[in-house]
Structure formats: C-alpha cells, structure tokens
C-alpha atoms as a PDB file:
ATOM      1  CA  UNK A   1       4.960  47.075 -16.187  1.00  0.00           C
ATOM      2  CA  UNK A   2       3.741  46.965 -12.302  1.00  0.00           C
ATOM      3  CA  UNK A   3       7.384  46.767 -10.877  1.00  0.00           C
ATOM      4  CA  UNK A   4       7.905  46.678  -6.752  1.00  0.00           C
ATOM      5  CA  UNK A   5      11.510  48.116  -5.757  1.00  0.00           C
ATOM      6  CA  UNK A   6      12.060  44.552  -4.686  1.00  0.00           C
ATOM      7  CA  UNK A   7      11.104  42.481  -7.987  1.00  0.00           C
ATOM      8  CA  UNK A   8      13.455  45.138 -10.330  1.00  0.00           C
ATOM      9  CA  UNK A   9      15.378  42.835 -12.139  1.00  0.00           C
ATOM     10  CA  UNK A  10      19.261  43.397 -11.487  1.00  0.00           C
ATOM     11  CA  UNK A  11      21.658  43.452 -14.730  1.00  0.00           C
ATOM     12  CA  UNK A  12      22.371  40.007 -14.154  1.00  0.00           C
ATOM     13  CA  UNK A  13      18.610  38.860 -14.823  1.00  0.00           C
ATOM     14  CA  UNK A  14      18.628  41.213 -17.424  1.00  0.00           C
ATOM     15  CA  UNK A  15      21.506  39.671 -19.031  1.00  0.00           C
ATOM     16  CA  UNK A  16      20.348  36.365 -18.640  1.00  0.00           C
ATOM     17  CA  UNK A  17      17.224  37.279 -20.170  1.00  0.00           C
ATOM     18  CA  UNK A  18      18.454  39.002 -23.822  1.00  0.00           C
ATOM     19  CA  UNK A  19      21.100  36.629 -23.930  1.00  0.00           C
ATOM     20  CA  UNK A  20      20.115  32.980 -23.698  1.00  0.00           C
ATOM     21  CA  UNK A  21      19.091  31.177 -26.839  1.00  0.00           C
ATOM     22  CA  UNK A  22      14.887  31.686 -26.835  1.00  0.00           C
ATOM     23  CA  UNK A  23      12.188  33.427 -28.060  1.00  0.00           C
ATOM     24  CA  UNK A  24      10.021  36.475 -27.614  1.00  0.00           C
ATOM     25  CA  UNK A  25       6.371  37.970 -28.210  1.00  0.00           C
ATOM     26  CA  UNK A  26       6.711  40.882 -30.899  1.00  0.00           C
ATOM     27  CA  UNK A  27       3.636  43.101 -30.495  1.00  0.00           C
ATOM     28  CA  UNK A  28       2.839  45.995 -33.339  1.00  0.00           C
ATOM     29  CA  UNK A  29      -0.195  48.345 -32.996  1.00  0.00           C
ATOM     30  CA  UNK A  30      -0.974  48.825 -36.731  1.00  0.00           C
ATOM     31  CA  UNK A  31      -3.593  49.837 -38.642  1.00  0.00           C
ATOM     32  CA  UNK A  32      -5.181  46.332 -38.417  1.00  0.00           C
ATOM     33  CA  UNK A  33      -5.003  46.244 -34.912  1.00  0.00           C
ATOM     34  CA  UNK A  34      -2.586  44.114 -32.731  1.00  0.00           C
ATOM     35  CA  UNK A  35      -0.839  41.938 -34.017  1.00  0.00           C
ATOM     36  CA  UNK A  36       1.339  39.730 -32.261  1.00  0.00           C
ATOM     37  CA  UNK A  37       4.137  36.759 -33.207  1.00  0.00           C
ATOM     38  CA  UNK A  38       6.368  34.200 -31.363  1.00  0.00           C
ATOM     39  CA  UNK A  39      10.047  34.399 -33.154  1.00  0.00           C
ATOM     40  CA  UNK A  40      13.696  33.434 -32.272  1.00  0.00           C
ATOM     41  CA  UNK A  41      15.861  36.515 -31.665  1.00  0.00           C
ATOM     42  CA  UNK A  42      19.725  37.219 -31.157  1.00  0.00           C
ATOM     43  CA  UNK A  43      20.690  40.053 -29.056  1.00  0.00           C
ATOM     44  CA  UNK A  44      23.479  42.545 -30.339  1.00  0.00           C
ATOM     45  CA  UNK A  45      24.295  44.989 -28.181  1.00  0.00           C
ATOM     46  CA  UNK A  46      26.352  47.233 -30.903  1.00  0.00           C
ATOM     47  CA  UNK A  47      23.778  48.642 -32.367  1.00  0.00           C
ATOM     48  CA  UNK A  48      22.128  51.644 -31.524  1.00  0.00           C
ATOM     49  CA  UNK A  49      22.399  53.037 -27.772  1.00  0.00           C
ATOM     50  CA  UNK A  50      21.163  49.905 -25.969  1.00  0.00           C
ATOM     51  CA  UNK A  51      20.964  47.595 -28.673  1.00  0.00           C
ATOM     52  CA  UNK A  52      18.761  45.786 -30.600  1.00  0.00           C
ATOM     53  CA  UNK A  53      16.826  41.965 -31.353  1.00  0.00           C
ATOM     54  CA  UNK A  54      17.404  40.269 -34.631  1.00  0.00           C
ATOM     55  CA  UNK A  55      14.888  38.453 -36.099  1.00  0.00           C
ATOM     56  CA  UNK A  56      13.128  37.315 -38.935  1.00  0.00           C
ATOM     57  CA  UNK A  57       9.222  36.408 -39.973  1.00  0.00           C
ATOM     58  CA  UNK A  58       8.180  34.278 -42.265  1.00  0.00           C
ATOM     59  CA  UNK A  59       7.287  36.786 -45.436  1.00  0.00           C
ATOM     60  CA  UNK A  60       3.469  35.346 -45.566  1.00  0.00           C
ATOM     61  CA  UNK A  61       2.712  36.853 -42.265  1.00  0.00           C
ATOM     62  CA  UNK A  62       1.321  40.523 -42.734  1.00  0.00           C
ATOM     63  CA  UNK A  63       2.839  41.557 -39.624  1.00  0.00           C
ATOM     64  CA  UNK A  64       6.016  42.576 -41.017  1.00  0.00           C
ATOM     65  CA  UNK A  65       4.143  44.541 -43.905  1.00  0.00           C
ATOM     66  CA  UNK A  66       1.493  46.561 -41.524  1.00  0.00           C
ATOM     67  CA  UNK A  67       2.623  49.987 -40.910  1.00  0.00           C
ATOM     68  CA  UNK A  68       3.847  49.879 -36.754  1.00  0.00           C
ATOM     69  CA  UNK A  69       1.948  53.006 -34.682  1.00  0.00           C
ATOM     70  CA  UNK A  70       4.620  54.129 -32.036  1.00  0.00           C
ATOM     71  CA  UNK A  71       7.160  51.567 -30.711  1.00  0.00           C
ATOM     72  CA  UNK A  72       7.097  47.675 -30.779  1.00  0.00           C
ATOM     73  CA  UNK A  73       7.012  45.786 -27.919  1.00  0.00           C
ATOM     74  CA  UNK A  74       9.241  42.138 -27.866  1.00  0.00           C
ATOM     75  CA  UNK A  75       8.096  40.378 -23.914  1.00  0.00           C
ATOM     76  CA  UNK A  76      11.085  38.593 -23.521  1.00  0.00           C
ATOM     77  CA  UNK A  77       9.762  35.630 -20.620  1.00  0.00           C
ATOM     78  CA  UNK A  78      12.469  33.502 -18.158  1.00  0.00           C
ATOM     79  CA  UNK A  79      11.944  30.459 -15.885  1.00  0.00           C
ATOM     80  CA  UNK A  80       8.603  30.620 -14.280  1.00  0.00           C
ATOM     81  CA  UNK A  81       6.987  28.199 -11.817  1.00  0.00           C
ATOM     82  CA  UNK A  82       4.355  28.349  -9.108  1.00  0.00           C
ATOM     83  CA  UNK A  83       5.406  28.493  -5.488  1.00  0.00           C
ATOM     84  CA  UNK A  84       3.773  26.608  -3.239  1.00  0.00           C
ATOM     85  CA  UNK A  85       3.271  27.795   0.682  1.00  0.00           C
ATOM     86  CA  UNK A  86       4.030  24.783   1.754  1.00  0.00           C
ATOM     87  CA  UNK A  87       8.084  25.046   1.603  1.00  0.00           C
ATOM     88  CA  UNK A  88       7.777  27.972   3.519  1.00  0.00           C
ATOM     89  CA  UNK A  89       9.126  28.047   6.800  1.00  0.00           C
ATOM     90  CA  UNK A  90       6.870  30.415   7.958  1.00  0.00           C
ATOM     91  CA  UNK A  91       4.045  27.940   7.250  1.00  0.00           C
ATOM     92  CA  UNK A  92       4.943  25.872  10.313  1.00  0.00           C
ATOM     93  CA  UNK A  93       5.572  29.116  12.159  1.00  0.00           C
ATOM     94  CA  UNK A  94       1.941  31.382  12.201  1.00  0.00           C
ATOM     95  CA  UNK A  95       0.247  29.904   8.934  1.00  0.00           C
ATOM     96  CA  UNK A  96      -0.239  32.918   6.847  1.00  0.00           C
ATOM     97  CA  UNK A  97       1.312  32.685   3.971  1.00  0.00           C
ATOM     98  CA  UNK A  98      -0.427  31.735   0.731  1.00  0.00           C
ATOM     99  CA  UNK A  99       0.646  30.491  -3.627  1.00  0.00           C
ATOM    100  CA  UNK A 100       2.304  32.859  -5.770  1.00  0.00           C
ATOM    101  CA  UNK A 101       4.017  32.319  -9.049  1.00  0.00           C
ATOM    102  CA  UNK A 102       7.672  33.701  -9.867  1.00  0.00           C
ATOM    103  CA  UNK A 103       8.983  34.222 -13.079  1.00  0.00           C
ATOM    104  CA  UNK A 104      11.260  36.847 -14.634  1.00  0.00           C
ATOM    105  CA  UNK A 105      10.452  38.752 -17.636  1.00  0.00           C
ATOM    106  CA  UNK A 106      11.627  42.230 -19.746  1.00  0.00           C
ATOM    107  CA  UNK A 107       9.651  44.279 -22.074  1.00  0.00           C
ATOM    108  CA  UNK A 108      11.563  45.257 -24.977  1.00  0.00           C
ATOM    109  CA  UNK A 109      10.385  48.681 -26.783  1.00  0.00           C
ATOM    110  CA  UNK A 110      12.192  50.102 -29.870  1.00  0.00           C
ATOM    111  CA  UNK A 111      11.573  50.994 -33.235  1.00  0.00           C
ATOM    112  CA  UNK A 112      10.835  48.263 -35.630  1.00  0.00           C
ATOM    113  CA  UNK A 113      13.081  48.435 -39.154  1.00  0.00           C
ATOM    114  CA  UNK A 114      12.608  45.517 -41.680  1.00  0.00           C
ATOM    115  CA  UNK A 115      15.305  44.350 -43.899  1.00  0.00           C
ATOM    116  CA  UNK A 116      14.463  42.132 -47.236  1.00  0.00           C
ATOM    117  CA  UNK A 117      17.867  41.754 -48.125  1.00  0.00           C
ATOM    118  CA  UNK A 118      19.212  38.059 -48.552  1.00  0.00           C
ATOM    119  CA  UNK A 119      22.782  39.281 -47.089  1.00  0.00           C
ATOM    120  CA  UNK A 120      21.333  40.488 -43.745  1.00  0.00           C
ATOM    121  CA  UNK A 121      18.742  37.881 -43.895  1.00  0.00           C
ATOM    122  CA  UNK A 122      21.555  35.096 -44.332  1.00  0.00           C
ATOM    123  CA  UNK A 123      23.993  36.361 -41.638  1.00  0.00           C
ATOM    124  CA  UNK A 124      21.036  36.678 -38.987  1.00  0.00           C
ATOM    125  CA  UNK A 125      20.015  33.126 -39.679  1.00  0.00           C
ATOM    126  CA  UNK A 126      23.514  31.954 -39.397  1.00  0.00           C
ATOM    127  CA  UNK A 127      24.236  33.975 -35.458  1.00  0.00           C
ATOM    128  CA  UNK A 128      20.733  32.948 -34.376  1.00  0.00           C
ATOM    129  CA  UNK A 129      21.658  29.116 -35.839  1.00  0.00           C
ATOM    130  CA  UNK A 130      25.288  29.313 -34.368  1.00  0.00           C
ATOM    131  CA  UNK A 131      23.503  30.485 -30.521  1.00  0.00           C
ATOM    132  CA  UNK A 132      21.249  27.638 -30.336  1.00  0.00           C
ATOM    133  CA  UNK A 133      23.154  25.227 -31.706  1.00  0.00           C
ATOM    134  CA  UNK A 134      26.136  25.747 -29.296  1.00  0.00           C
ATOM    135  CA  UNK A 135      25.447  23.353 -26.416  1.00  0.00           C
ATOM    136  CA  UNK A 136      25.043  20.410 -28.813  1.00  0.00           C
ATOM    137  CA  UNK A 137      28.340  17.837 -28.912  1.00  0.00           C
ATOM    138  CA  UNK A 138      27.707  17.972 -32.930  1.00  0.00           C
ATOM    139  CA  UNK A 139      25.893  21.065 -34.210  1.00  0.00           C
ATOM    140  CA  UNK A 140      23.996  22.085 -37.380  1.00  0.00           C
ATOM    141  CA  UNK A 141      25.689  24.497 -39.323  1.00  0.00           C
ATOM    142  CA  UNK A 142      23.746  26.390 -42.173  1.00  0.00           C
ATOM    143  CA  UNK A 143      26.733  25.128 -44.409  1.00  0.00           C
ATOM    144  CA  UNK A 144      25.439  21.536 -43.476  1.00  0.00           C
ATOM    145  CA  UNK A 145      22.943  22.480 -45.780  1.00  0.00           C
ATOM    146  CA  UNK A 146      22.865  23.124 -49.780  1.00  0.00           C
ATOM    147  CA  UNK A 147      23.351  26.276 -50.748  1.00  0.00           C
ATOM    148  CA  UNK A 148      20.145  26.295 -53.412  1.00  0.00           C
ATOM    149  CA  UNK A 149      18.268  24.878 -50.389  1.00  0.00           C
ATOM    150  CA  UNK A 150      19.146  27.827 -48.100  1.00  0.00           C
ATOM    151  CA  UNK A 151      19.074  30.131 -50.902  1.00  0.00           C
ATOM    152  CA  UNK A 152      15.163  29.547 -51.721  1.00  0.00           C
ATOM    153  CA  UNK A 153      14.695  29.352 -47.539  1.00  0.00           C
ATOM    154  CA  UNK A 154      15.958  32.585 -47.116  1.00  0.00           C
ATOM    155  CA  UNK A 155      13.220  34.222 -50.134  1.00  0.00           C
ATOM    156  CA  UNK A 156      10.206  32.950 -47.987  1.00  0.00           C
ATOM    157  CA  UNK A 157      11.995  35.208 -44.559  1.00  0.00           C
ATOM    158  CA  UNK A 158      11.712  39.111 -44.012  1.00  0.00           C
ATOM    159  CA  UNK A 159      14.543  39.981 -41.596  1.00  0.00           C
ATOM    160  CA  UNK A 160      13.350  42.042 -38.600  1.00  0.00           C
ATOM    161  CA  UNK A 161      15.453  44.422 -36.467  1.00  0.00           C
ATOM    162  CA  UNK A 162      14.103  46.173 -32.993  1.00  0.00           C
ATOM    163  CA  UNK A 163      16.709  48.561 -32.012  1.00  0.00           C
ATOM    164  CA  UNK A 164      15.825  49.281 -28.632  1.00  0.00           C
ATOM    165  CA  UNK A 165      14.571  52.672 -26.882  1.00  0.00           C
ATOM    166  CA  UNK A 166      13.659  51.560 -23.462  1.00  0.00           C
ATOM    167  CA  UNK A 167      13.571  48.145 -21.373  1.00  0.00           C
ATOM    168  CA  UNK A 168      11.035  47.579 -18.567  1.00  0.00           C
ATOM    169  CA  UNK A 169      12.460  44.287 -16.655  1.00  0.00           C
ATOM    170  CA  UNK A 170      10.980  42.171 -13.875  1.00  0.00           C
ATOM    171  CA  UNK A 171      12.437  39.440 -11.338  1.00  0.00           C
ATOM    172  CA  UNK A 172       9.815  38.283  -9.221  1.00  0.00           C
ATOM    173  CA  UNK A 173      11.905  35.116  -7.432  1.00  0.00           C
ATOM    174  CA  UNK A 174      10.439  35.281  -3.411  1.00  0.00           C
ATOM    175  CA  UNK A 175      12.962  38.459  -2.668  1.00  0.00           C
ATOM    176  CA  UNK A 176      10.141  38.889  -0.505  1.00  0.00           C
ATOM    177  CA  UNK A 177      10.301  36.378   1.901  1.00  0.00           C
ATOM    178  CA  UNK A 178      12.113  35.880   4.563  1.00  0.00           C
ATOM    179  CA  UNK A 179      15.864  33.501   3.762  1.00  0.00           C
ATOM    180  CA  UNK A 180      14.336  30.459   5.870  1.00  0.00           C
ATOM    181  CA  UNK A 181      11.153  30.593   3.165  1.00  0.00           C
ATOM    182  CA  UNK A 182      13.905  31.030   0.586  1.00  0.00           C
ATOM    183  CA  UNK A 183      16.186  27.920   0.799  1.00  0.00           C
ATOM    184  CA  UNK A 184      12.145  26.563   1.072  1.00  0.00           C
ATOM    185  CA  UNK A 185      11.314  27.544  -2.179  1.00  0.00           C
ATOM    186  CA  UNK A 186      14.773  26.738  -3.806  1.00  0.00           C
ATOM    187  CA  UNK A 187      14.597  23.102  -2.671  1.00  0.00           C
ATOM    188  CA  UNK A 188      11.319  22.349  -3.579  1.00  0.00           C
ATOM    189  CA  UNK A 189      11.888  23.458  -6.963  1.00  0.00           C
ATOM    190  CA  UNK A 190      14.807  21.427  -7.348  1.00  0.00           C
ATOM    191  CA  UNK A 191      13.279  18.902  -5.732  1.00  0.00           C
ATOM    192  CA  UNK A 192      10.365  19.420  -8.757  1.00  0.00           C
ATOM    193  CA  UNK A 193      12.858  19.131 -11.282  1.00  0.00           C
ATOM    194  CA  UNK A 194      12.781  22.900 -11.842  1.00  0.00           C
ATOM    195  CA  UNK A 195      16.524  23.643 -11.968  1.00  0.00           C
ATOM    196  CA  UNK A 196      16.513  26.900 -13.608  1.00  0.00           C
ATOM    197  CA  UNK A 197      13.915  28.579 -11.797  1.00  0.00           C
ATOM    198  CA  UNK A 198      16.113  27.198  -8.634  1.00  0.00           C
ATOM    199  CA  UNK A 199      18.617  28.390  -9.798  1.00  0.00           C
ATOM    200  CA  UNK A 200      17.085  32.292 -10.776  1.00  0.00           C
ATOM    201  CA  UNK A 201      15.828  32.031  -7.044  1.00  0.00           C
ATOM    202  CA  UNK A 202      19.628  31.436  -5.856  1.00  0.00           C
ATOM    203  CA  UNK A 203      21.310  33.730  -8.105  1.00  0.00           C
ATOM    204  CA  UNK A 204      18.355  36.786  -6.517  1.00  0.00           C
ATOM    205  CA  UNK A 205      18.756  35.698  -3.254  1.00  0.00           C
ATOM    206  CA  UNK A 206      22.573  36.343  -3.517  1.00  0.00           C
ATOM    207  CA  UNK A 207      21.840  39.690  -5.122  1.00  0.00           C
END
C-alpha cells in the first residue's frame, strides 16, 4: 500500500480499525483465480505473534475450499468521506487548494487456516454475536435462540481463521493541511452529519 510518512496510521487508528464491530474484504489467490468475500470478523490478539481475524463463510461458497497461493489479504476499511476545498481556510487565502477524499484503512496478510468444527464454529459465532450486539439496551444472545435452530445454522458455516503475518495500515485524515484547514474540514463534516470521520480527523490532528 502507497503510504506517505504523514498518512501512517498511528496504533490508535490501528486499534480502532481491528477492533470495532465491522467487516472486511478477504482476498485468496487460488487456483481459480481471485476470489474475494465480505464477512464479519472478531479480532483476537492471543493468537499467534500479532494475532489473528475470526470468521466464518457460508460452506456453499468455494472460497473456503480453493487451495490459497501465498498469504490472504482481509482490507479492513474505516470512516471515509470526501473533503471538500471549500472549508479550507486557505481557500479564502490564495485559492489553490482542490477535493480529496480521507478515509482510513489496514491490509491484513496472514495465513488462512479453516476450521469445520461445530465447537470453534459455535464459540466464534457467539464473540462475533456478543461484539455487535453490545451497544444495544436489549441484545440478542445466541441462547435467545433454539438450540436445534443454531445447531443446523452452524452445519451450513465453515469457520475461518487469518492469523496474521504482516499489517500495512493507512490514515489519510488532512494531516496535511495546515490546523486552520483542519478545524475546516472537522466542522464541515460534522456539520454533514459525518461524526465519525470528524471525529478520526480530531483524534489525527491530536496525534
């Protein structure tokens, strides 16, 4: 990943990013080519030496059957939100300034091990369940749910564990500009309704 000095995301960021309940790209080279799929993941950073993302696939899609060549890849993708010159200071001032887009992402590489086991299957479904369901006032448990019920969900899942070799991370929130174009950019997101990527622009600019 093209990464300025400026734009390397700090551990923060980084944090933020394997952390929060959401999902991530996982991208295998295999013998069919690239495949690619959108899935859930929890973050445990006891495994391994920097960790790894639990998953799981639904067992109908070949990409947890294909053979992976080398490492996979999960891009893990924050806030991101186009920037608009026009809550620049330095607009006013001389004029050149001109769009961009911020965002903050990581690529993920590790190895990819698969696990069709109902007991590892059932306790990653339960800590991905228990992460996302922790900001509502009444949340789903699996145990909400009959056991037979959960029993035949769990047959149509492969589990899916990337224990993690290397991460290539990214911040891109205006560390570029000057502060004046800053507190710019941070109020006209809020004032867009974008309150997380306000917010990643804050947290950077206090970095």
């Amino acid at each position: 990943m093209y990464t300025p000095a400026h734009f390397e995301a700090g551990s923060d960021a980084l944090s933020d990013l394997l952390t929060r309940p959401a999902a991530a790209n996982l991208v295998t080279m295999t013998p069919q080519g690239l495949l690619a799929t959108l899935l859930p993941f929890v973050y445990d950073p006891s495994i391994g030496e920097r960790g790894a993302l639990l998953t799981h696939v639904a067992r109908n899609n070949a990409q947890w059957s294909e053979p992976v060549t080398g490492e996979a890849l999960a891009i893990l993708q924050g806030a991101d939100a186009y920037i608009s010159p026009s809550w620049y200071a330095s607009k006013a001032e001389h004029g050149r300034v001109v769009p961009t887009w911020n965002y903050s992402t990581a690529h993920v590489y590790g190895n990819l091990v698969v696990h069709d086991d109902p007991a590892w299957l059932a306790g990653q479904v339960r800590r991905l369940t228990d992460v996302n369901e922790a900001g509502f006032d009444h949340p789903w448990s699996v145990d909400d749910a009959p056991e037979r019920y959960i029993s035949g969900q769990l047959r149509a899942i492969v589990g899916l564990e990337l224990v993690i070799t290397r991460i290539e991370a990214k911040a891109k929130l205006s560390q570029n500009r000057p502060d004046a174009d800053i507190g710019g950019v941070v109020a006209g997101l809020a004032a867009r309704g974008q309150a997380k990527s306000a917010a990643d622009v804050e947290r950077a600019r206090r970095q």
